[in-house]
Each structure stands twice: as C-alpha cells, then as structure tokens.
Protein backbone atom coordinates (compact mmCIF):
# COMPACT_ATOMS: atom_id res chain seq x y z
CA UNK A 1 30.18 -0.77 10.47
CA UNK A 2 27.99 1.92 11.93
CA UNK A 3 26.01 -1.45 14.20
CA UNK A 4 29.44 -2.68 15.23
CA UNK A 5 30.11 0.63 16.70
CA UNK A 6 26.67 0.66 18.25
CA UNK A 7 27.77 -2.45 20.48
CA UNK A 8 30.67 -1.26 21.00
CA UNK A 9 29.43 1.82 22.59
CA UNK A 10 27.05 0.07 24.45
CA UNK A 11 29.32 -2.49 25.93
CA UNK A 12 32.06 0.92 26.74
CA UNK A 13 28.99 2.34 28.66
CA UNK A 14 27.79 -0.43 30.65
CA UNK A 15 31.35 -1.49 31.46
CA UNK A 16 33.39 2.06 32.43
CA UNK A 17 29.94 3.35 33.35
CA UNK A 18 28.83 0.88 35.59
CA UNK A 19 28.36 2.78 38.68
CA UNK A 20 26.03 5.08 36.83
CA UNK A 21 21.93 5.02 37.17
CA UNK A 22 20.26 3.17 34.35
CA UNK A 23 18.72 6.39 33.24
CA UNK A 24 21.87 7.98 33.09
CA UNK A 25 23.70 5.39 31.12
CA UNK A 26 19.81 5.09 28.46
CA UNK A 27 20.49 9.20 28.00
CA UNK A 28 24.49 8.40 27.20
CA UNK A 29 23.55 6.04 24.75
CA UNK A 30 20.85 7.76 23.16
CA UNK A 31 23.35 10.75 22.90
CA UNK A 32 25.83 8.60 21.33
CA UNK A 33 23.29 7.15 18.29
CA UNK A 34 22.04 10.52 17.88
CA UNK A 35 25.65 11.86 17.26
CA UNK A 36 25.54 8.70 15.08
CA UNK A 37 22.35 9.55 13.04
CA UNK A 38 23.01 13.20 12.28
CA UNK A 39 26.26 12.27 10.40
CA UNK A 40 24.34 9.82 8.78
CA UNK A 41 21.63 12.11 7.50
CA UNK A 42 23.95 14.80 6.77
CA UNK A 43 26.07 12.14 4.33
CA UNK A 44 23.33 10.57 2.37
CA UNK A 45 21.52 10.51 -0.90
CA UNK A 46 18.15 9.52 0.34
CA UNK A 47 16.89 9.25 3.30
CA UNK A 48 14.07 6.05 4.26
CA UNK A 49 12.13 7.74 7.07
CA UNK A 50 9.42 5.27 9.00
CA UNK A 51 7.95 4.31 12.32
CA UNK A 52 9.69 0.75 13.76
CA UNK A 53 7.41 -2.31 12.02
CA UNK A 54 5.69 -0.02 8.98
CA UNK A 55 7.21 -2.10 6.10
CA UNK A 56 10.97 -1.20 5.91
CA UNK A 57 12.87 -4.01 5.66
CA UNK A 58 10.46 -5.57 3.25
CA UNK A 59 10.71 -2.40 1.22
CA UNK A 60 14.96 -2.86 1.95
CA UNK A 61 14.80 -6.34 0.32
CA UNK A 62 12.99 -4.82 -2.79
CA UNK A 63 15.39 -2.38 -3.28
CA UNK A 64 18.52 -4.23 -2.06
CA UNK A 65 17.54 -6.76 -4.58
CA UNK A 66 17.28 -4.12 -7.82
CA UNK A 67 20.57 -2.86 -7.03
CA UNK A 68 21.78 -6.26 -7.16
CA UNK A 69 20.62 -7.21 -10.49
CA UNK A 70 21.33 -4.42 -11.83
CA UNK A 71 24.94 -3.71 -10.65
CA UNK A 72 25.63 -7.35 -10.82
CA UNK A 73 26.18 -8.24 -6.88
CA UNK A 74 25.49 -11.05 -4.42
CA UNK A 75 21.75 -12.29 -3.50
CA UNK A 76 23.08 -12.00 0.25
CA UNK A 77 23.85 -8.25 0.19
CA UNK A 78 21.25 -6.14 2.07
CA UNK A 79 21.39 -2.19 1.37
CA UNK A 80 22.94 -1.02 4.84
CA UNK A 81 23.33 3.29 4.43
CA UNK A 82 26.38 3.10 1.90
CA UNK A 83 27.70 -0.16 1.50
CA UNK A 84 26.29 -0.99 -2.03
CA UNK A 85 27.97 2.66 -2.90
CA UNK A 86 31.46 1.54 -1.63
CA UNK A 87 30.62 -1.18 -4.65
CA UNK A 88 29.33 1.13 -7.27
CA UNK A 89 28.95 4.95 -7.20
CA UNK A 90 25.73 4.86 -9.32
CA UNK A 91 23.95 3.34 -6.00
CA UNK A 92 22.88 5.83 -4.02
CA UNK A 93 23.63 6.23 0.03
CA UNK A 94 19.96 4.92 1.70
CA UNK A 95 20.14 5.70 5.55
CA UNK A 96 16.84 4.15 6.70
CA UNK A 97 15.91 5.58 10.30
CA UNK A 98 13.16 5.78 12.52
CA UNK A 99 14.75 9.03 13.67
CA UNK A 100 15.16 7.99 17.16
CA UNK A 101 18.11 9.81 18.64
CA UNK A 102 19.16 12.99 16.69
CA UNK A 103 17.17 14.85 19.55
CA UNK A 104 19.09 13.70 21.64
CA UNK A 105 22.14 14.65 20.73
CA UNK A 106 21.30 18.28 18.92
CA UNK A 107 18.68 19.09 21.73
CA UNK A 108 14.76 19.80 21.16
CA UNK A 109 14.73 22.71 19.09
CA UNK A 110 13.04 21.68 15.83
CA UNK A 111 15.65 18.82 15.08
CA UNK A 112 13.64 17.98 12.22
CA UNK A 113 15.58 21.18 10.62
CA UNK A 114 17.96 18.83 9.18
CA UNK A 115 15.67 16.51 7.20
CA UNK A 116 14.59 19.35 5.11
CA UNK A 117 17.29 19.57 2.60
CA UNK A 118 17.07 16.07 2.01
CA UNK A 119 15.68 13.40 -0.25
CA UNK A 120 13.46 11.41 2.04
CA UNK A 121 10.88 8.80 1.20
CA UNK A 122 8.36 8.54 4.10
CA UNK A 123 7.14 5.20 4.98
CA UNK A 124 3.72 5.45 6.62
CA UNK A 125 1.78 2.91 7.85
CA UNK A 126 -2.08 2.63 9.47
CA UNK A 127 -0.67 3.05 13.42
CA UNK A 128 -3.22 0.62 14.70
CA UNK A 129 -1.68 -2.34 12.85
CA UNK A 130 2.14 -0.69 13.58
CA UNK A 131 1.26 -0.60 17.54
CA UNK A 132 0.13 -4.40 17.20
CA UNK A 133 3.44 -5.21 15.26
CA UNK A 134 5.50 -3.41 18.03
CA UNK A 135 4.11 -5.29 20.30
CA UNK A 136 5.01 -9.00 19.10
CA UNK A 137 8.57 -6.89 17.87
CA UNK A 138 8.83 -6.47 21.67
CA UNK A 139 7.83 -9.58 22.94
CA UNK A 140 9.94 -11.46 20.83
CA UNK A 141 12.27 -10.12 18.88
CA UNK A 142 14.18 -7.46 21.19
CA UNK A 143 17.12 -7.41 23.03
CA UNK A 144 16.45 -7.25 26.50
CA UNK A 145 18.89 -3.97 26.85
CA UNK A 146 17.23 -2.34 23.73
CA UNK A 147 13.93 -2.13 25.58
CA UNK A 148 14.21 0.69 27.86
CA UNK A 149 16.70 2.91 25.37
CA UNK A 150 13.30 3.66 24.03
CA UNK A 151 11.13 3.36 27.40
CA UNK A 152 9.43 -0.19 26.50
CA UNK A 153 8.25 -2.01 29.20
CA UNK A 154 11.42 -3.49 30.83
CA UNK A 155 12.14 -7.56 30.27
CA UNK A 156 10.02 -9.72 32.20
CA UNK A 157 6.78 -7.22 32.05
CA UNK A 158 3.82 -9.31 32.28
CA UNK A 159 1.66 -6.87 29.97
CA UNK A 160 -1.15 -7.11 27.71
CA UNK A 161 -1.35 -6.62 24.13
CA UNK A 162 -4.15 -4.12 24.49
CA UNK A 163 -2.65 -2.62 27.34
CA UNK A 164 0.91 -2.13 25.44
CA UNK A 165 -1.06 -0.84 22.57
CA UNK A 166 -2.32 1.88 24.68
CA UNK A 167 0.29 2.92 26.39
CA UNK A 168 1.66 6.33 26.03
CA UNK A 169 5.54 5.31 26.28
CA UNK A 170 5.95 3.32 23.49
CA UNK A 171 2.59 2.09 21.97
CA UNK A 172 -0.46 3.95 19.65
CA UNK A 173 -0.20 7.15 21.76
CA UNK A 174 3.78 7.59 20.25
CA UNK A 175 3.20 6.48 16.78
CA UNK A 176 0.36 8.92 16.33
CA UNK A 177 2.82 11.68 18.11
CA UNK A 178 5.40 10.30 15.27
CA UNK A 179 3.15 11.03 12.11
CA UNK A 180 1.90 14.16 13.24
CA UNK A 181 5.30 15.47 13.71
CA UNK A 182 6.29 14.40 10.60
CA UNK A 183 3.08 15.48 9.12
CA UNK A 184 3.36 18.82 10.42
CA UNK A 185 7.35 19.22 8.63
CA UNK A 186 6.15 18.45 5.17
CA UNK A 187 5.02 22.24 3.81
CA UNK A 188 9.32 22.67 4.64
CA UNK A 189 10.50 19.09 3.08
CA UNK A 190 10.20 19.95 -0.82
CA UNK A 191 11.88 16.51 -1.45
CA UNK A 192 9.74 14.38 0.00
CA UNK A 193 7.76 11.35 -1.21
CA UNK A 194 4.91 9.82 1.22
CA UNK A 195 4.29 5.81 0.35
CA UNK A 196 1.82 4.33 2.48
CA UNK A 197 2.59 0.91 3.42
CA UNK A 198 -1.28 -0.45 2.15
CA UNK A 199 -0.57 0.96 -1.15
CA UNK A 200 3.31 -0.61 -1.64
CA UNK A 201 0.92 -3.58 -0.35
CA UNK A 202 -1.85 -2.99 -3.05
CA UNK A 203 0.16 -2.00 -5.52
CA UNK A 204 3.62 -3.32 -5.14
CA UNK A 205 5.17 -3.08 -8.63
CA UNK A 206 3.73 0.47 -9.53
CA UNK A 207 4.68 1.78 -6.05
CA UNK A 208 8.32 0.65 -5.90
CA UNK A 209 8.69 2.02 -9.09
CA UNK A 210 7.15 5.08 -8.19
CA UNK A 211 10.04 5.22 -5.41
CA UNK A 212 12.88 3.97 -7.57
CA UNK A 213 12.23 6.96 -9.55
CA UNK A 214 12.38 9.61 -6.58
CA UNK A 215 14.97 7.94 -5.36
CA UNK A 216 16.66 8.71 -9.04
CA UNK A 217 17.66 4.93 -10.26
CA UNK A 218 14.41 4.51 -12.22
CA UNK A 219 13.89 0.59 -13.42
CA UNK A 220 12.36 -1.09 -16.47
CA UNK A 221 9.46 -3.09 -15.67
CA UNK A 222 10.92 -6.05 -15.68
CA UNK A 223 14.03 -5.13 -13.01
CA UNK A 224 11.26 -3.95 -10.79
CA UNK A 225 8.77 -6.95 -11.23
CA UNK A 226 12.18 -9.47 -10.24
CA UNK A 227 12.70 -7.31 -7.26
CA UNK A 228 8.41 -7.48 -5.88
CA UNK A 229 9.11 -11.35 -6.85
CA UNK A 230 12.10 -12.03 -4.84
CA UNK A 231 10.77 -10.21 -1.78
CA UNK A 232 7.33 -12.12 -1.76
CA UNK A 233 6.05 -13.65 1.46
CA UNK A 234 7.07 -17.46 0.75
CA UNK A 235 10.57 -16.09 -0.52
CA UNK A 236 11.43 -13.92 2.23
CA UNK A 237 10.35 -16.31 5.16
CA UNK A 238 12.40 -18.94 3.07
CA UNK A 239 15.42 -16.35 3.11
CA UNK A 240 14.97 -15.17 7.01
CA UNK A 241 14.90 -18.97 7.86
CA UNK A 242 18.34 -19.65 5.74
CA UNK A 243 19.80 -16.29 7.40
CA UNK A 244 20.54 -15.51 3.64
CA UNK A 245 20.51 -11.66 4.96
CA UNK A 246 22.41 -12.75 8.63
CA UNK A 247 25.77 -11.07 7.80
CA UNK A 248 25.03 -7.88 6.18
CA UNK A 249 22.08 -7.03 8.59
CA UNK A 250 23.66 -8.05 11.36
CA UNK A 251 20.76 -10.21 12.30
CA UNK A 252 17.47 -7.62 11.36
CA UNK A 253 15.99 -10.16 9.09
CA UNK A 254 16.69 -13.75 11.40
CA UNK A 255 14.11 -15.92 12.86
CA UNK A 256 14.57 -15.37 17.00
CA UNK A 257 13.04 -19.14 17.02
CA UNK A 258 12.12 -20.97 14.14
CA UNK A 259 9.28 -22.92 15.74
CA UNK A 260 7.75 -19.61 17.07
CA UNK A 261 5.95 -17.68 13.42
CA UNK A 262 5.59 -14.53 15.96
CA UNK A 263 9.43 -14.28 16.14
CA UNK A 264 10.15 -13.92 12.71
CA UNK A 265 10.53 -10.57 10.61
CA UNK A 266 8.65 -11.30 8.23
CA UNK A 267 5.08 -11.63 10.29
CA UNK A 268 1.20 -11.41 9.53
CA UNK A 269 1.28 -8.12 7.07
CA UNK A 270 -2.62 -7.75 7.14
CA UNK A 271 -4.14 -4.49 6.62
CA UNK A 272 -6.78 -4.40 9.31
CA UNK A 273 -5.17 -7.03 11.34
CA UNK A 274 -5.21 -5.81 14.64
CA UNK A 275 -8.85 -6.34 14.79
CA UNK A 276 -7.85 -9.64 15.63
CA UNK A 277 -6.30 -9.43 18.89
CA UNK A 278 -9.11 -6.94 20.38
CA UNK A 279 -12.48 -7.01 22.20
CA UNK A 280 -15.44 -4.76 20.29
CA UNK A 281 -14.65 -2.58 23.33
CA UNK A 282 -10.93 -2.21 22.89
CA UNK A 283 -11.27 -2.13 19.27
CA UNK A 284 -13.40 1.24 19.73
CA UNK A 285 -11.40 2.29 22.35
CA UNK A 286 -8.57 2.11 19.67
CA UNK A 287 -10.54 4.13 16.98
CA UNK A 288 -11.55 6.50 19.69
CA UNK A 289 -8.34 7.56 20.07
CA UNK A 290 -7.25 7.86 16.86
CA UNK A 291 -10.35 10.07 15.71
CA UNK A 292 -9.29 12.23 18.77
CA UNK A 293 -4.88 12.10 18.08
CA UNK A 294 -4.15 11.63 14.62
CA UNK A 295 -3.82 14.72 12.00
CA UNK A 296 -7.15 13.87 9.87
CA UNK A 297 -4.74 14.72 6.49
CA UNK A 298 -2.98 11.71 7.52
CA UNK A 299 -5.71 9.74 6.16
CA UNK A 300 -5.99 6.71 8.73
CA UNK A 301 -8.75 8.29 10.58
CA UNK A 302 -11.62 5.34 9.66
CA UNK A 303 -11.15 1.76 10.02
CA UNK A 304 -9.57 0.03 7.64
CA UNK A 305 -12.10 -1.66 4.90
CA UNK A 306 -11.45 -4.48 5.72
CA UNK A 307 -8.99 -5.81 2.58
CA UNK A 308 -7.74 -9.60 2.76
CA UNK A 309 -4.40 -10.64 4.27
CA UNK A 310 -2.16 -10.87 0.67
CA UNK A 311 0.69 -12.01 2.41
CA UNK A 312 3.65 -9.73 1.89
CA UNK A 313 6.90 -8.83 4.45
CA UNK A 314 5.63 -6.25 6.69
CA UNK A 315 9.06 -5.82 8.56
C-alpha cells in the first residue's frame, strides 16, 4: 500500500505542481515520504535500518521465507512493513528503511530521537563495496525521477565509476556520513542489534538466527537452515528472473534486463570487490579517505582480507 501511495504522490506533485522548480517539487516529495516514514517507525515491531545496497533484500528473502514456513503462507509473499501481520499476529511489523526522509519532514534537530525506543537491527556493510553497488544500482536499476530525490547524478550523466564513488552527494563521502551518524546514536538505542553484512555472509545460518532471536520469533535449526537455502545465490537469481517476488515488492527484486547481470538485484556480493573496478591509485585514494572519515569503532578502517566471492544476494 504504502509504494502505491508513493506514486501516487509523486504523480499529484508533478501534475498540480508543474509550474514549480524541480527543487521545489524534490523537497515536496521528500516531505511527503518523511511524513510517510515517521508513521511507519512509530507503528512497528522492529525496525531493519541499512544504507541502500548493504544486504537487505537478501536478508528480506531470509526472513520473508521463515515466516512463510512457519505460518504456512505463499513462496511469493515478500515481508513488506506489516503485511505478513495482517495474516498472522505472531509476525511481527518489519519496516526496513534507509531512513531517508524523516528529516525532512520533522526538521534537523536530532531526528534520530525517534529510533531510540525501538527495536532496530542495523545492517552494516564495508562502504567501499556499498558505494560500488550504488553505483551499478544507479546506472541500471533506477528510475530516472528517483535520481535526484536523493541528489544522484541526473539521467543521462556520463560519469565514472570512480568518480561517482567519490562524490560527496551520493557516493563513499555519504555512506561514511550515514554510519557515523548512526554510530554516534547507539550509547541512546538500548535495543539495538549491529549485523555486519560480511558476517550474515560468513556465517549465514548462525547470524540469521542470531537476528530471528532479537527480532523475538526465534527458529529451530532446521526453519532457519530452509530459509539460508531458499535465499542462496542460484535460487534467488532463479526467483528475480521468474518475478516470483514482482507483486508483493512492487518490482524491488526484478531483473531491469535479463541479458544485462549488472541490472539484476541480486549482483556480485564479494567482500572486497570493489578492488576490481579501481586503479592502485584510486584504490588508495579510496582507503585514504576512509582512514581519514569513518568512526575507527566502525571497524572497516583496513582493507578487506581479501575473502573469496561465496556468492550470496547482496541486494
């Protein structure tokens, strides 16, 4: 419901709002999700707290598919804030956000305030390979009137992947200004549970269950083992393909073109993978920066060791 109202505000504002300047009709809309969010946050059980491209949606599947074995409901049903509630009570309300917008509807005065009553699992993941992720989420996979209502370079841009990396609008620069915030709130968040995304990768089964029990639906080994199995790398390219998640996602886990492996959801997932797409230079202009940016507690601060690429939905 709550993405069907999303396009419907955004068609209302670029319709009666026409005559507006594109940065006033970005700051309406923003306004309007934020408005969105809060209620959201405010009405949930848990809360799923990450930076765009750090492992959500794979870590959706997992737990869409434990609720649905154990409550009995279709394969096709993805958790979406409350909907697997509205089917059974005993399912908690998951709003997953990137907390976007809330600021900019309550204003800047420590908006995080409203988090810290809350349940929240915080997805983290190493911001080098997020920034490189962003950028192929960007390329390919965003709607063209998406980009600028959070200041990516506009459709059409002719930019870099080192050079979107860098930049302060939307590449490493706000991811690292993303985790130290949140960082810096966690002495007032009681309830919260950090999972980094390279240990759910390591150690899928004892990590989800780890979460499951925060979360407070813990599973028997075996529930949680059929939920890692179902949202393996094979499986879930399989399922994206087949659009087995199309009409309760409302298209987040769909191929943009079949014959293009950067335009699927489920990507690359390789810890240390953005080596790959960098110079020696830009590669220690990258670590440069986040030696100099990133809270050290944060744990990110050397480069990766350098661990295969298991292959596992990093969406």
């Amino acid at each position: 419901m709550t993405n069907l109202i999303v396009k419907l505000q955004h068609f209302f504002i670029e319709v009666v709002f026409c005559f507006l300047p594109r940065a006033k009709k970005t700051a309406l809309q923003r306004r309007f999700r934020g408005r969105l969010e809060l209620r959201d946050v405010r009405r949930s059980d848990v809360i799923l707290l990450s930076f765009a491209k750090s492992g959500r949606t794979w870590l959706r599947v997992m737990l869409s598919r434990f609720y649905q074995q154990r409550h009995g409901l279709a394969e096709g049903l993805l958790l979406e804030f409350d909907n697997l509630k509205r089917l059974d009570p005993a399912i908690p309300a998951i709003f997953f956000t990137h907390g976007n917008y809330i600021e900019d509807f309550t204003g800047p005065d420590h908006w995080q305030r409203h988090f810290h009553d809350k349940k929240v699992v915080w997805l983290l993941r190493d911001p080098r390979d997020v920034a490189v992720s962003q950028y192929f989420q960007w390329k390919h996979r965003m709607k063209s009137w998406k980009k600028p209502l959070n200041d990516y370079p506009p459709e059409g841009s002719d930019i870099g992947i080192f050079d979107f990396v860098m930049r302060e609008e939307s590449g490493l620069p706000k991811i690292i200004d993303f985790m130290n915030t949140w960082q810096a709130e966690r002495a007032r968040m009681p309830n919260l549970l950090a999972v980094r995304y390279e240990d759910l990768r390591s150690r899928t089964q004892e990590t989800l269950a780890e979460i499951l029990a925060f979360v407070g639906t813990p599973g028997s080994a075996e529930e949680v083992k059929a939920a890692v199995d179902f949202a393996a790398y094979d499986n879930m390219k399989k399922l994206e393909a087949q659009k087995t998640f199309s009409a309760s996602s409302g298209g987040r886990v769909v191929a943009r073109d079949l014959k293009n492996p950067d335009s699927f959801k489920v990507r690359r997932a390789k810890v240390g993978g953005y080596r790959d797409y960098f110079d020696a230079a830009q590669v220690a202009a990258i670590e440069a920066m986040i030696a100099e940016r990133l809270a050290p507690e944060l744990g990110y601060g050397a480069p990766p060791d350098g661990a295969d690429a298991v292959k596992t939905a990093e969406a």
